[in-house]
C-alpha atoms as a PDB file:
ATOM      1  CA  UNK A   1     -45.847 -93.177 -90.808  1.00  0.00           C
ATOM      2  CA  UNK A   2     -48.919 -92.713 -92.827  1.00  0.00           C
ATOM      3  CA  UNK A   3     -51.263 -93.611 -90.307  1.00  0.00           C
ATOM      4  CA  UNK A   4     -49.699 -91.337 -88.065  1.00  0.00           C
ATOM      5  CA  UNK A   5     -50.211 -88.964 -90.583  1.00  0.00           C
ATOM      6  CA  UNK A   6     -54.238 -89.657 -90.952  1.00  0.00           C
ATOM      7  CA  UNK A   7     -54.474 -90.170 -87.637  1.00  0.00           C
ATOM      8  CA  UNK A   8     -53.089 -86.875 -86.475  1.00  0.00           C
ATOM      9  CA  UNK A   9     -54.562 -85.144 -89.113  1.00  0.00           C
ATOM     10  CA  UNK A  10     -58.270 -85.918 -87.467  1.00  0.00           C
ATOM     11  CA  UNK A  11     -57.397 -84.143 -84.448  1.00  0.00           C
ATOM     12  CA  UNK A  12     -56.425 -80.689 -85.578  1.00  0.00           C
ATOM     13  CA  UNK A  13     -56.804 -79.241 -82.231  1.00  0.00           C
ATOM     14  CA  UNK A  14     -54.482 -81.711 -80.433  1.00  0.00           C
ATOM     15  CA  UNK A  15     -51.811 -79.868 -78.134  1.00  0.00           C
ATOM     16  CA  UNK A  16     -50.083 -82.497 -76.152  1.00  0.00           C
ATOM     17  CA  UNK A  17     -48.796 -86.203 -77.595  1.00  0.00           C
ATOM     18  CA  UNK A  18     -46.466 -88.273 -76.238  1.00  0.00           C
ATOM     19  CA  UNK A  19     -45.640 -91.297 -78.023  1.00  0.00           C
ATOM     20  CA  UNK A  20     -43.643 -94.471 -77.037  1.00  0.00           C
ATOM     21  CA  UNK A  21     -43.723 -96.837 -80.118  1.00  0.00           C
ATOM     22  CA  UNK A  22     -41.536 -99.525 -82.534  1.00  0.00           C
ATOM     23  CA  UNK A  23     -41.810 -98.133 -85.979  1.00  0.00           C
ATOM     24  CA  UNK A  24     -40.064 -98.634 -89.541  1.00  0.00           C
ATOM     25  CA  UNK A  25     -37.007 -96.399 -90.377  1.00  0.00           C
ATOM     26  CA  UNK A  26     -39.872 -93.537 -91.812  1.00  0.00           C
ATOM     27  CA  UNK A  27     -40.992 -92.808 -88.496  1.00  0.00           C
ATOM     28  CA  UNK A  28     -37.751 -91.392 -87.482  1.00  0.00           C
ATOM     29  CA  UNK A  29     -38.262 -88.422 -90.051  1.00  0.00           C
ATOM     30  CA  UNK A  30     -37.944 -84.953 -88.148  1.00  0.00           C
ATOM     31  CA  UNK A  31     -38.539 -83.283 -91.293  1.00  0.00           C
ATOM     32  CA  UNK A  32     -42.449 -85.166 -91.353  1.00  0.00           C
ATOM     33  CA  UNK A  33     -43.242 -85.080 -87.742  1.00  0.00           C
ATOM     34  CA  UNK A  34     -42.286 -80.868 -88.455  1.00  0.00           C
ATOM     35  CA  UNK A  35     -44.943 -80.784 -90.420  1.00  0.00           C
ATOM     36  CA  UNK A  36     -47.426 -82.662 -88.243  1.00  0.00           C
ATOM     37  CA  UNK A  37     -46.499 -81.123 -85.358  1.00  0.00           C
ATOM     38  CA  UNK A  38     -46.342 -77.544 -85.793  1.00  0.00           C
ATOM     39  CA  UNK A  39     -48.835 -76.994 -83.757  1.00  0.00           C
ATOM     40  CA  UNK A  40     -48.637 -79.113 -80.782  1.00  0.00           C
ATOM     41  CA  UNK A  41     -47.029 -77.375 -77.398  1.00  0.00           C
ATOM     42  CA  UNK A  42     -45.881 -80.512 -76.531  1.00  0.00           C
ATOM     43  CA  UNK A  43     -44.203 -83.442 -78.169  1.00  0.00           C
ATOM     44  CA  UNK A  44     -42.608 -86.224 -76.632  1.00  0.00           C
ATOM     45  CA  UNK A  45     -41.535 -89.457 -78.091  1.00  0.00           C
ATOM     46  CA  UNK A  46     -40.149 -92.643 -77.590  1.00  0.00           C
ATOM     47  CA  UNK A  47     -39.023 -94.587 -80.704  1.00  0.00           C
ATOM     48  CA  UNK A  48     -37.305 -98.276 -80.467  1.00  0.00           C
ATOM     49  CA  UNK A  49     -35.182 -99.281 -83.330  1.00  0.00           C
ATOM     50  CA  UNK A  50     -31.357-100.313 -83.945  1.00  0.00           C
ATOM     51  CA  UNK A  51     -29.361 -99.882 -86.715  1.00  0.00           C
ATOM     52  CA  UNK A  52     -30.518 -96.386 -88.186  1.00  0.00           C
ATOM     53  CA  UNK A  53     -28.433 -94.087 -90.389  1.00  0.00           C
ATOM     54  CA  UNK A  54     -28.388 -91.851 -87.399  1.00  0.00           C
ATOM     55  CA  UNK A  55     -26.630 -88.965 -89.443  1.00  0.00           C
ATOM     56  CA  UNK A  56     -29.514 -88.350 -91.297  1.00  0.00           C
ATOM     57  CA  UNK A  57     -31.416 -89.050 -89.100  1.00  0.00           C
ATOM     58  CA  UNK A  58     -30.159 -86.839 -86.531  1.00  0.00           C
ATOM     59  CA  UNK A  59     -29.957 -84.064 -89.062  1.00  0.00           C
ATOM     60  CA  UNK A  60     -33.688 -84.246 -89.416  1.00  0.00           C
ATOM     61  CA  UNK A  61     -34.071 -83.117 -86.131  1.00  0.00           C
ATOM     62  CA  UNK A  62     -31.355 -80.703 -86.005  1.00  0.00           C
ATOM     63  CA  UNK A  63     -33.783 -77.875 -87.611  1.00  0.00           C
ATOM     64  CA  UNK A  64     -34.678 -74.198 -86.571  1.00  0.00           C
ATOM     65  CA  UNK A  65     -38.244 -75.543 -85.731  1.00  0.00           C
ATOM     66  CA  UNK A  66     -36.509 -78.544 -83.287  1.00  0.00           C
ATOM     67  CA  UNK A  67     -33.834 -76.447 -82.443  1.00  0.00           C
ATOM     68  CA  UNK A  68     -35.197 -72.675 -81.305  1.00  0.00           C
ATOM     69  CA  UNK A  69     -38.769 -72.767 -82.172  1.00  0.00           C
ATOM     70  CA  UNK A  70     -39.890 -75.535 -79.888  1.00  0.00           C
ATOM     71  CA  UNK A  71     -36.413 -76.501 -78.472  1.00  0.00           C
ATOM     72  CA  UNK A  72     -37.531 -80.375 -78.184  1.00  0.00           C
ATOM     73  CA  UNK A  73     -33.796 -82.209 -78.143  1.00  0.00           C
ATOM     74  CA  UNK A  74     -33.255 -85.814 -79.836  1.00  0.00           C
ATOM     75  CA  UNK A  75     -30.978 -88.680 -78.297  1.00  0.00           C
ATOM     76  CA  UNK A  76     -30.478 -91.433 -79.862  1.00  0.00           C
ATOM     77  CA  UNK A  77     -28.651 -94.597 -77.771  1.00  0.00           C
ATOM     78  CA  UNK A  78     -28.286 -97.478 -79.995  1.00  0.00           C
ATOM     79  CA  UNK A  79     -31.712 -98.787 -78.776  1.00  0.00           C
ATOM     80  CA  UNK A  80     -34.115 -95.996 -79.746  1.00  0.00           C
ATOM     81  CA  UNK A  81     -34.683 -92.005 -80.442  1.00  0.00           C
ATOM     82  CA  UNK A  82     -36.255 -89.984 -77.948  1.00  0.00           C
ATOM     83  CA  UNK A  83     -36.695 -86.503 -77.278  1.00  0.00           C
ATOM     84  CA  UNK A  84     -35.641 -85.152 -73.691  1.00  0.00           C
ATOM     85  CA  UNK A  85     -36.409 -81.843 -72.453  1.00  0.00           C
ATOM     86  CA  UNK A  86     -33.675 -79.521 -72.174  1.00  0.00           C
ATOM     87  CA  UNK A  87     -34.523 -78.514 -68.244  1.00  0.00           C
ATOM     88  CA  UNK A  88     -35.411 -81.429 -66.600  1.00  0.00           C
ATOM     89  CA  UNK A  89     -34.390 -82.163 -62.739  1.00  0.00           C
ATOM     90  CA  UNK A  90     -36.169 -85.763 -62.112  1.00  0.00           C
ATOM     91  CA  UNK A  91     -34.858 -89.294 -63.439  1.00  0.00           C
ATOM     92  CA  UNK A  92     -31.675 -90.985 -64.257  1.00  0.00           C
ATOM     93  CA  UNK A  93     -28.257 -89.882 -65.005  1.00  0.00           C
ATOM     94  CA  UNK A  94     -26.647 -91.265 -68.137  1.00  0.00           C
ATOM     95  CA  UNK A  95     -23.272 -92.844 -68.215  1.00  0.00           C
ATOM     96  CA  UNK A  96     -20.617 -91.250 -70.198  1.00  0.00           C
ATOM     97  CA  UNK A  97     -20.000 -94.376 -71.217  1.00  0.00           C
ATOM     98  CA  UNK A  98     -23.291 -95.085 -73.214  1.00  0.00           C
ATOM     99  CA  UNK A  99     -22.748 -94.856 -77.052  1.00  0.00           C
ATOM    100  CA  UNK A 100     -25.034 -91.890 -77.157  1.00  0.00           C
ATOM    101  CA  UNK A 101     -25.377 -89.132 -79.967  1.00  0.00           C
ATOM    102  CA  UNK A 102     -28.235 -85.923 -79.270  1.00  0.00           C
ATOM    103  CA  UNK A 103     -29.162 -82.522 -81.144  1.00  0.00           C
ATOM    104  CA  UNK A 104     -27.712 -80.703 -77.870  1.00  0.00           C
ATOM    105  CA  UNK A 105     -24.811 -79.136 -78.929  1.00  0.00           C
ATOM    106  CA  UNK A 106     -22.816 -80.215 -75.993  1.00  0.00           C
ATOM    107  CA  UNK A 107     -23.456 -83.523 -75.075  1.00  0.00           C
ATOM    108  CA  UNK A 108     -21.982 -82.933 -71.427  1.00  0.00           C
ATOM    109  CA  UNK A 109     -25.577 -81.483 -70.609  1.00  0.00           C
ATOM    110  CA  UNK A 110     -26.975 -84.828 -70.910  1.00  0.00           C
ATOM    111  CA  UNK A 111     -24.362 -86.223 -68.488  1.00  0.00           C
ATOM    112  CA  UNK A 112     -24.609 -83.903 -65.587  1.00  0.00           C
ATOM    113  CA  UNK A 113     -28.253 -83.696 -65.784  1.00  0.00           C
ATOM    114  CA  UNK A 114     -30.769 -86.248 -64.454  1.00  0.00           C
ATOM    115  CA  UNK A 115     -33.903 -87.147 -67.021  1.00  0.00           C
ATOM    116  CA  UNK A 116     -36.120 -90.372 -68.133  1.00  0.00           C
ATOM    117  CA  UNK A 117     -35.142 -91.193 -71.592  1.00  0.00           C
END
């Protein structure tokens, strides 16, 4: 996570990052990629990685600034964290069956909703 610090801190005028990326249990902080992303308009990311306290790690993400400020949503499915826009019309539909847990507040939305994790 520090290099994604100091590497994000050299472009200060950056708007738009998407990310897809394997990472060590610090790069699933939504309290640190707050700060570094504050002022980006858009922020998508793909993180692999199993076996993560996803409570708190889910809580990190389930912020005001996630939530209402930029309203980028986390999933995570067992097999990585990703954000997913909440109005999206293109892509996959998710099983219900899929161990899945999000920062919507109603899970359903994921399931009768079509996106690309």
């Amino acid at each position: 996570m520090y290099q994604m610090e100091y590497f994000l801190s050299k472009l200060p005028h950056l708007k738009y990052l998407e990310l897809k990326t394997k990472g060590l249990v610090d790069l699933f902080d939504g309290y640190r990629w707050q700060v570094l992303t504050k002022s980006l308009i858009i922020f998508n990311f793909k993180f692999f990685r199993t076996h993560l306290p996803i409570e708190t790690t889910l809580a990190s993400f389930h912020t005001p600034f996630w939530l209402e400020e930029k309203r980028w949503f986390v999933v995570y499915d067992d097999t990585c964290l990703f954000t997913v826009s909440y109005f999206v019309s293109d892509g996959i539909t998710l099983s219900e069956q899929l161990n899945i847990r999000s920062t919507i507040s109603d899970n359903t939305y994921l399931y009768n909703y079509k996106f690309i994790p």
